[in-house]
Protein backbone atom coordinates (compact mmCIF):
# COMPACT_ATOMS: atom_id res chain seq x y z
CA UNK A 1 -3.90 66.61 -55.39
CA UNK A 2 -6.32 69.32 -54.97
CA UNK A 3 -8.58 67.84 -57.97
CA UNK A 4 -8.45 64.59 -55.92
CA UNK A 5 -10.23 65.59 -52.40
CA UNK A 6 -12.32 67.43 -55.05
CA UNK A 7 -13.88 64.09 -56.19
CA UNK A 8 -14.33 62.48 -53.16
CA UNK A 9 -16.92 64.90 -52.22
CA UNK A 10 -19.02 64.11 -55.47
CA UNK A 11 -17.89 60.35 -54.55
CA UNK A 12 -19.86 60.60 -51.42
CA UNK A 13 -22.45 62.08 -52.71
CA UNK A 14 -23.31 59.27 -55.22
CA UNK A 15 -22.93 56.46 -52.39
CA UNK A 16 -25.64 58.06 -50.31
CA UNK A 17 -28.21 57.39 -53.68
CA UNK A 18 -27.46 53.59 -53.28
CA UNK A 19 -28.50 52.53 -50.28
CA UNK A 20 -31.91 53.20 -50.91
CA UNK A 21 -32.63 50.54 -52.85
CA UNK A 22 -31.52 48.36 -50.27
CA UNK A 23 -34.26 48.64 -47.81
CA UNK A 24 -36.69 47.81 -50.71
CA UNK A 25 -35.56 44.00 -50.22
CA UNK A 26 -37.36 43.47 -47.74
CA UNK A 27 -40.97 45.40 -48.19
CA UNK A 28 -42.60 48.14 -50.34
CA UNK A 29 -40.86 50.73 -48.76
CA UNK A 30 -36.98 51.13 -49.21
CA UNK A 31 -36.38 53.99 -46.67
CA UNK A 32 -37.71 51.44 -43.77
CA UNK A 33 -35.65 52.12 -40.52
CA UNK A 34 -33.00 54.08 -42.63
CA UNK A 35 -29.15 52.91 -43.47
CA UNK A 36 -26.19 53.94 -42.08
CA UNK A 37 -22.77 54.03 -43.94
CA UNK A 38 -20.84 51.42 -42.60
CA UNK A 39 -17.21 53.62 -42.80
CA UNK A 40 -14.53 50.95 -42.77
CA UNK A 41 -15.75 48.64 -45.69
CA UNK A 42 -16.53 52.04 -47.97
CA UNK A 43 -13.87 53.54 -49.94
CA UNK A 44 -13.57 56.86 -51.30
CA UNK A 45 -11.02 57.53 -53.67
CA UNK A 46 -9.68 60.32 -56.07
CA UNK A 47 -6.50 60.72 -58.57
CA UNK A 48 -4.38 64.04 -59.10
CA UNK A 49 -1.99 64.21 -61.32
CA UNK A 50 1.53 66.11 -61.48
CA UNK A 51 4.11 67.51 -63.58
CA UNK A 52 1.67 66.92 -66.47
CA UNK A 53 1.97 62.90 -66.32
CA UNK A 54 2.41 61.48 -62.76
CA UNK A 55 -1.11 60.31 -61.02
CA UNK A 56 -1.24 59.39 -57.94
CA UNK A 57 -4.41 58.18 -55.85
CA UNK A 58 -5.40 59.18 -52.50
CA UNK A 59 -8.04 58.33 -49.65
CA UNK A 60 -10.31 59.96 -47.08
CA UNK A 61 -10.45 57.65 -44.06
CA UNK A 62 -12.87 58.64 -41.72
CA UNK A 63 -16.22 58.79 -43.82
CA UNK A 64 -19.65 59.15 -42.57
CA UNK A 65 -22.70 59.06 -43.83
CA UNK A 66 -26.93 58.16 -43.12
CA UNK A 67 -30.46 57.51 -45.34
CA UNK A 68 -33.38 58.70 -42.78
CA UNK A 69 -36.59 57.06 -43.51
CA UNK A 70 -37.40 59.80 -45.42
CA UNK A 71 -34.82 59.19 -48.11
CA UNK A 72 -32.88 62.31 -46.82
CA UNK A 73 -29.08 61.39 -47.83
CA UNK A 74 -25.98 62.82 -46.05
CA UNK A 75 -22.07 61.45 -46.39
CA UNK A 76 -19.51 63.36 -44.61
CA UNK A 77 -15.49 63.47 -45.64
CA UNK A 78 -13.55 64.63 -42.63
CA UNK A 79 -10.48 65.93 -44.46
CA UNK A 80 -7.64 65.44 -42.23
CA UNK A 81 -7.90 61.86 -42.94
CA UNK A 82 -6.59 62.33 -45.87
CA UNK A 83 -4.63 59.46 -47.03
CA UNK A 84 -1.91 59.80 -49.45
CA UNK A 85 0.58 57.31 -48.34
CA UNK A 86 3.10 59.73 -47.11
CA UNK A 87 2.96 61.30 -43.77
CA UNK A 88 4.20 64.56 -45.05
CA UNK A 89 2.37 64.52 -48.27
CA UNK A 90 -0.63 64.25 -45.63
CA UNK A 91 0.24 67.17 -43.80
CA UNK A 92 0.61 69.19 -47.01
CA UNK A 93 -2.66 68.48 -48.37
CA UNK A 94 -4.41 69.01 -44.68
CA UNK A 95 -2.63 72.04 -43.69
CA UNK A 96 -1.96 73.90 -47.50
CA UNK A 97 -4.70 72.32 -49.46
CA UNK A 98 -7.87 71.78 -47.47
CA UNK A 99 -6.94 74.04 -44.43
CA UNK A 100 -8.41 71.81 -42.51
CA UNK A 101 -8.64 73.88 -39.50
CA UNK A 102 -10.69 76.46 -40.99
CA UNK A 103 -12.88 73.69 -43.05
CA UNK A 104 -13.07 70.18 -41.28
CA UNK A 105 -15.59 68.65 -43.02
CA UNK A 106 -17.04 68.13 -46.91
CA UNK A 107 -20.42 67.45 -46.90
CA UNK A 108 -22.74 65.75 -49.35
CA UNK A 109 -26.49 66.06 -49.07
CA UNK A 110 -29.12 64.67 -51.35
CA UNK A 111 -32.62 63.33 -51.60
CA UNK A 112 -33.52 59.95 -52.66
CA UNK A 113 -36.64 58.99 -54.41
CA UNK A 114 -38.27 55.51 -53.61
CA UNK A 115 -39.39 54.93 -57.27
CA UNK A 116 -35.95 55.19 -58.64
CA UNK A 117 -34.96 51.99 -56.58
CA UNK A 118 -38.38 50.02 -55.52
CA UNK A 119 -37.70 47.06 -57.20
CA UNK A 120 -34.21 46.58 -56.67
CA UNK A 121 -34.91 43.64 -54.55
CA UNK A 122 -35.89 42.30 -58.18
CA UNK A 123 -33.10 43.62 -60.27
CA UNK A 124 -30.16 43.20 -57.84
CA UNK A 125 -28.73 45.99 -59.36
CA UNK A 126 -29.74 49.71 -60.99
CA UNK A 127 -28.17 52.63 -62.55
CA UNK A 128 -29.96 55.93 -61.37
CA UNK A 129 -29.07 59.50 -62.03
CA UNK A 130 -28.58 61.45 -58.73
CA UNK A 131 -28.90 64.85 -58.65
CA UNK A 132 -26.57 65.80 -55.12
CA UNK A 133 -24.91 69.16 -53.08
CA UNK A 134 -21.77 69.46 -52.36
CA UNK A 135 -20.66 71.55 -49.06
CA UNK A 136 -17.47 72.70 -49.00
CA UNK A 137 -15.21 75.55 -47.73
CA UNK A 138 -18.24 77.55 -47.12
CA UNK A 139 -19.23 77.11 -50.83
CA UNK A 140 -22.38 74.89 -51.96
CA UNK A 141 -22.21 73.30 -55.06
CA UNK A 142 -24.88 71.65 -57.16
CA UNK A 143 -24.32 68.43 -59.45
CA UNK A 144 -25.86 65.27 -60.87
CA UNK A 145 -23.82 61.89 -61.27
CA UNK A 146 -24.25 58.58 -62.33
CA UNK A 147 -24.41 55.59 -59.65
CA UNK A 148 -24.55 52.00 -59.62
CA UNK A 149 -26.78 50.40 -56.58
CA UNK A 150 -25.73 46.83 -55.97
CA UNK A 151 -28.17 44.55 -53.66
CA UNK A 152 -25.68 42.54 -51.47
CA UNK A 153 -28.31 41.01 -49.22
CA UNK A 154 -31.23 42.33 -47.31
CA UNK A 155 -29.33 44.48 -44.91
CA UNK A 156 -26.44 45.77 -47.29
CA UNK A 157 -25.89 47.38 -50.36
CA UNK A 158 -22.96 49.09 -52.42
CA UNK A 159 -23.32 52.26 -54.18
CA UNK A 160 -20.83 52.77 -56.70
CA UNK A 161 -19.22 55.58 -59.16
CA UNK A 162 -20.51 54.92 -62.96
CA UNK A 163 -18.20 57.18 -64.88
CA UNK A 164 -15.81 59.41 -62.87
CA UNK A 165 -16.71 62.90 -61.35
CA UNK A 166 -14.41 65.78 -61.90
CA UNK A 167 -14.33 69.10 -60.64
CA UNK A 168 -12.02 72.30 -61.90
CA UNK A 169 -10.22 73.64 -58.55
CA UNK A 170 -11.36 77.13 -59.47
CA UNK A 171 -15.14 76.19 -58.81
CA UNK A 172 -14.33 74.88 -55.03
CA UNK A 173 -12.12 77.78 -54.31
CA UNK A 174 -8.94 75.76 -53.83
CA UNK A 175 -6.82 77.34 -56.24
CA UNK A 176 -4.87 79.42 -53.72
CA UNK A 177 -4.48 75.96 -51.84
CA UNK A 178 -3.10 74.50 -55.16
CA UNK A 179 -0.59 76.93 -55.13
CA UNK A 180 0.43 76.46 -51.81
CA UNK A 181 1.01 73.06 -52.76
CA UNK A 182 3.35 73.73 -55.76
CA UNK A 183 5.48 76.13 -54.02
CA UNK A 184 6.29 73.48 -50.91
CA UNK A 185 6.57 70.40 -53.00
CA UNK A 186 8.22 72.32 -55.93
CA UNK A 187 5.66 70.87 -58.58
CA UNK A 188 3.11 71.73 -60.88
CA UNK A 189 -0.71 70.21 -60.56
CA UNK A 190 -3.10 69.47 -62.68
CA UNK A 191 -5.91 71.60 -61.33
CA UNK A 192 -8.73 69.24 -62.35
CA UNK A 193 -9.42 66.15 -60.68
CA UNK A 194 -11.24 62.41 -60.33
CA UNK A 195 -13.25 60.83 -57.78
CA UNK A 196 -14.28 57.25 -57.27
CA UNK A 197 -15.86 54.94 -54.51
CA UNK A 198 -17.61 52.40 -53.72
CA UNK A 199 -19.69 52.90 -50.45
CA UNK A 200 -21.08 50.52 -48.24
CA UNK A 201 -24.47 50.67 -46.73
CA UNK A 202 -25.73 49.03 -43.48
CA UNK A 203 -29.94 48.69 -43.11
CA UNK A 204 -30.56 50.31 -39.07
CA UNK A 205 -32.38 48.11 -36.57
CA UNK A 206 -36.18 49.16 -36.10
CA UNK A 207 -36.41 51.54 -33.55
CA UNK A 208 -33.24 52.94 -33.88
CA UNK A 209 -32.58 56.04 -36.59
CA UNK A 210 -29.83 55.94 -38.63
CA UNK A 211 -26.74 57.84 -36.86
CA UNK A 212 -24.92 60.36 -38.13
CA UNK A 213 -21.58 61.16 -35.47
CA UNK A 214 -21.08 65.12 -35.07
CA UNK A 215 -17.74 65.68 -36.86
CA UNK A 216 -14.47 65.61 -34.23
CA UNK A 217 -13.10 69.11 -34.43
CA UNK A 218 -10.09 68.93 -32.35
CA UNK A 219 -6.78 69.17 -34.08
CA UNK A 220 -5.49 65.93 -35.93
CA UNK A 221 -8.50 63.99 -34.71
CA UNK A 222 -8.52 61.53 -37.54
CA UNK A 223 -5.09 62.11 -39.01
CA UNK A 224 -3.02 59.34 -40.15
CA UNK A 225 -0.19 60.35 -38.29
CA UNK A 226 2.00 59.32 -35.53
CA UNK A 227 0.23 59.46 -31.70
CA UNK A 228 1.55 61.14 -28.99
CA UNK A 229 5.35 62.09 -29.30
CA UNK A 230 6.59 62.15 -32.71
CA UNK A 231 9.73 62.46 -34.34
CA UNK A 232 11.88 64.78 -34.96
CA UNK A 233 12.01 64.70 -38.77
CA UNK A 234 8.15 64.75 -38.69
CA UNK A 235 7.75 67.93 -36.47
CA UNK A 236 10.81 69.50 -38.40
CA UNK A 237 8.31 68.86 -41.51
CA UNK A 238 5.15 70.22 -40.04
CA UNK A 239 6.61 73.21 -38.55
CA UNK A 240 7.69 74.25 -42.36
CA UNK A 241 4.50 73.29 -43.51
CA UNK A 242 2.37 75.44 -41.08
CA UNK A 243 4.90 78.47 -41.88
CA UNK A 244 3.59 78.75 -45.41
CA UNK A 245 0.01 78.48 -44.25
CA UNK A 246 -0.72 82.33 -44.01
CA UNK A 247 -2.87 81.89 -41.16
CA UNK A 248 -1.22 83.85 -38.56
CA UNK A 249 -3.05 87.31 -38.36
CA UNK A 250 -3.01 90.91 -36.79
CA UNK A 251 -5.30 94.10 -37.28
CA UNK A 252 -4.06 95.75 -39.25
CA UNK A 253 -0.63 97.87 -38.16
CA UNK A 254 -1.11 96.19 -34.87
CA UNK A 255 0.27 93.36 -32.22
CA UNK A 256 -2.70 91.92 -31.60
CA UNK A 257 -3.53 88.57 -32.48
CA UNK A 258 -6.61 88.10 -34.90
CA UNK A 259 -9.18 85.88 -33.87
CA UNK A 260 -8.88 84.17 -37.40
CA UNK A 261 -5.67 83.02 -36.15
CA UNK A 262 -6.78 80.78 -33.67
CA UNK A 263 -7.80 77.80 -35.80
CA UNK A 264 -4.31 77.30 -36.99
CA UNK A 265 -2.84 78.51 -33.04
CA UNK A 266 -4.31 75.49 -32.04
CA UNK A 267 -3.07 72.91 -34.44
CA UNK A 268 0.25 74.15 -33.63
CA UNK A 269 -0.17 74.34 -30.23
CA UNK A 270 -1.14 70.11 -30.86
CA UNK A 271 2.30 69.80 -32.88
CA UNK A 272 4.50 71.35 -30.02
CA UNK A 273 3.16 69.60 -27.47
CA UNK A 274 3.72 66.57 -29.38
CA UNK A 275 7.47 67.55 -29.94
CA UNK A 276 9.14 68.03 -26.73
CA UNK A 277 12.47 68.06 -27.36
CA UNK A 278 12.37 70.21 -30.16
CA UNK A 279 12.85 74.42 -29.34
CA UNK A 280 10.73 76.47 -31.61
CA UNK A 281 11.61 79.57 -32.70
CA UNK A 282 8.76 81.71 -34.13
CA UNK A 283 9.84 84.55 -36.02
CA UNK A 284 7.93 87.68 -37.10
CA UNK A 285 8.55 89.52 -40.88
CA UNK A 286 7.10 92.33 -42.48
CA UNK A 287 6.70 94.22 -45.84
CA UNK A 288 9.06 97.33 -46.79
CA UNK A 289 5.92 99.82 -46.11
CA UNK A 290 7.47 101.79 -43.22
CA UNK A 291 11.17 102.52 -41.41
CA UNK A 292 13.73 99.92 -40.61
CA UNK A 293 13.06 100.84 -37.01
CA UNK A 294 9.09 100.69 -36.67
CA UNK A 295 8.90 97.17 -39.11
CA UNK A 296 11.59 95.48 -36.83
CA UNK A 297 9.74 96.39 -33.58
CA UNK A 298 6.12 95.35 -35.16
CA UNK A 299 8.05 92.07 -35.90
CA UNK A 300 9.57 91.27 -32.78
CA UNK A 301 5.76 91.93 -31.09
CA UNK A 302 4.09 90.23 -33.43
CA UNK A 303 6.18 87.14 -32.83
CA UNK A 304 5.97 87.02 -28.96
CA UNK A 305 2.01 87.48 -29.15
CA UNK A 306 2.72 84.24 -30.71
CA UNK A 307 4.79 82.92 -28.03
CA UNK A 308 2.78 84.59 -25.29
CA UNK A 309 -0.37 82.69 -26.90
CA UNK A 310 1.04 79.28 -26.46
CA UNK A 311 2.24 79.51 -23.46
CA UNK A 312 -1.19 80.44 -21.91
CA UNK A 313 -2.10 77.13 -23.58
CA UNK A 314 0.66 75.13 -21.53
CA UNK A 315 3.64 75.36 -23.65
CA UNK A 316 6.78 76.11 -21.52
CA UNK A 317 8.70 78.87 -21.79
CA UNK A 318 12.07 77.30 -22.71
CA UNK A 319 10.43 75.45 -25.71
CA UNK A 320 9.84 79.05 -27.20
CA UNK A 321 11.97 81.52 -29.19
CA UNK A 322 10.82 84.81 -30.35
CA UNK A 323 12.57 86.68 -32.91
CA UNK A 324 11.83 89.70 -35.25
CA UNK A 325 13.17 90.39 -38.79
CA UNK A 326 11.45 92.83 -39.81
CA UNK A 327 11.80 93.51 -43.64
CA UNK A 328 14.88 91.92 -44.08
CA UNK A 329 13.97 88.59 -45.34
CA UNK A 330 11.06 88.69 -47.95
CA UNK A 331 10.06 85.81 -49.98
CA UNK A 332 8.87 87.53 -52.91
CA UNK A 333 9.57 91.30 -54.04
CA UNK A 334 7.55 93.98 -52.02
CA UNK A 335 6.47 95.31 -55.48
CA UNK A 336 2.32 94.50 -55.29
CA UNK A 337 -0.04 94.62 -52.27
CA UNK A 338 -0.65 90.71 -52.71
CA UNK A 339 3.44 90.06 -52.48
CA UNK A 340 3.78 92.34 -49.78
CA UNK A 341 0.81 90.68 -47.79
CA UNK A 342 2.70 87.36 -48.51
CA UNK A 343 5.97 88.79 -46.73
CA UNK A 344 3.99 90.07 -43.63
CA UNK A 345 3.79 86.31 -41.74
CA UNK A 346 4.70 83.92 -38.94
CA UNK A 347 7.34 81.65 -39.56
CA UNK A 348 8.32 78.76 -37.80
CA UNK A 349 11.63 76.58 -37.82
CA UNK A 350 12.59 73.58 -34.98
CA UNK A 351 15.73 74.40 -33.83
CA UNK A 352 17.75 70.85 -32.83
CA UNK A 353 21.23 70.34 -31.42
């Protein structure tokens, strides 16, 4: 799966070369007025495979994307709307794989050049090489594909994959996230990956520039998930999920909540609202480095900063267990500094009647 969000960014970056050309249909200059990427007729897709021979392809829903007149190109991927067909396999690849709420966005940038697609009014259809960057997690990557530009009329034009795109995991930094993934769904993943699309380009009115909407930042904004109130089997899901996140942090030997933690505080703090009639019990663990005594107590306080941070956001009080286990239950032997960083966490489990 990782290998598949992996290709939609190159995806994207290949359907911002094609509409270019369409402007050219109807004078000399093919930026004129600029194009907007018209999101619900565009697809972006990408394959992953697992246990060495099952592929499976996914979506992004929510794309976004603008030529100015200037032949500046942008397409933006909004990553929780992932689409996988399955509403935990969703949550998985938001919450493990893309961390969404640290990264929200891929973006793909390039420049067009009006000679490469001047006459496609002519041809109704080119092959250009694109050279495009790809934004993501922080990281900027630099690539060239292969797109088809298809002339549908004078206001619209597709921009298609060629061949497909692939990226190695290890070059985007979402190896860790791959991981993640194989550990909760108990699988092993290819970690290389293919993108295709086929992107759809509107031509803007004169006077008015190509838009580009700001991305929507608030938790689960574009998620294809339930609304409002969900279920209880789908907040007993997320709530293991977003335990094996590792995104719950404390200075170091202290109580005190990180400010890295907030991100993922406030996509849970989305979830529990959403599940009323579910208790959650958020429980605190810690390595073997220390006594019995002091690792229980840094547990138990580490847990109800937790609690204590929700309910400032609104939470109730009764929909809130906090509970310490110090170094009792460890996931993985306390024998490295990486394992015993892995058994210093936040866990959360629904408790139901």
């Amino acid at each position: 799966m990782k290998i598949t969000f992996l290709r939609v960014f190159c995806v994207v970056g290949l359907l911002m070369a094609l509409p270019v050309g369409m402007a050219s249909a109807q004078s000399d200059d093919p930026f004129e007025h600029g194009w907007n990427l018209d999101g619900e007729a565009s697809e972006l897709r990408f394959l992953s495979v697992k246990k060495s021979k099952i592929a499976e392809t996914s979506s992004f829903a929510t794309l976004s994307g603008r030529i100015t007149e200037d032949g500046r190109a942008q397409v933006r991927v909004l990553l929780d709307s992932v689409d996988t067909k399955v509403d935990l396999r969703n949550v998985r690849m938001r919450f493990l794989f893309f961390e969404t709420f640290r990264y929200p966005e891929a973006i793909i940038t390039t420049q067009l050049s009006a000679e490469q697609v001047t006459d496609l009014h002519i041809t109704r259809r080119k092959e250009i090489e694109l050279p495009y960057t790809l934004t993501l997690r922080g990281l900027t990557v630099e690539r060239t594909a292969d797109v088809a530009v298809t002339l549908i009329d004078n206001d619209r034009v597709v921009v298609s994959s060629i061949t497909p795109i692939a990226y190695t995991l290890e070059e985007l930094d979402l190896e860790e996230g791959r991981a993640k993934l194989e550990e909760a769904a108990n699988v092993d993943i290819t970690p290389v990956g293919v993108v295709s699309f086929n992107f759809v380009f509107s031509r803007a009115q004169e006077g008015t520039p190509p838009d580009l909407p700001d991305a929507v930042l608030t938790p689960a904004a574009v998620a294809l998930e339930t609304k409002g109130v969900m279920s209880e089997e789908e907040c007993l899901g997320r709530f293991e999920i977003l335990s094996r996140t590792g995104n719950i942090f404390f200075a170091s030997g202290s109580t005190r909540l990180d400010n890295k933690s907030v991100p993922l505080l406030e996509n849970l703090q989305d979830i529990v609202s959403r599940c009323p009639s579910v208790t959650l019990e958020i429980a605190g663990h810690t390595d073997s480095i220390g006594s019995d005594a002091q690792n229980q107590s840094i547990s138990e306080r580490r847990a109800a900063s937790v609690v204590a941070w929700l309910q400032d956001k609104g939470i109730a009080q009764d929909q809130l267990v906090a509970v310490g286990y110090g170094e009792d239950r460890p996931i993985v032997a306390n024998d490295t500094p990486e394992n015993r960083a892995r058994n210093r966490r936040i866990e959360f489990t629904a408790l139901v009647d």
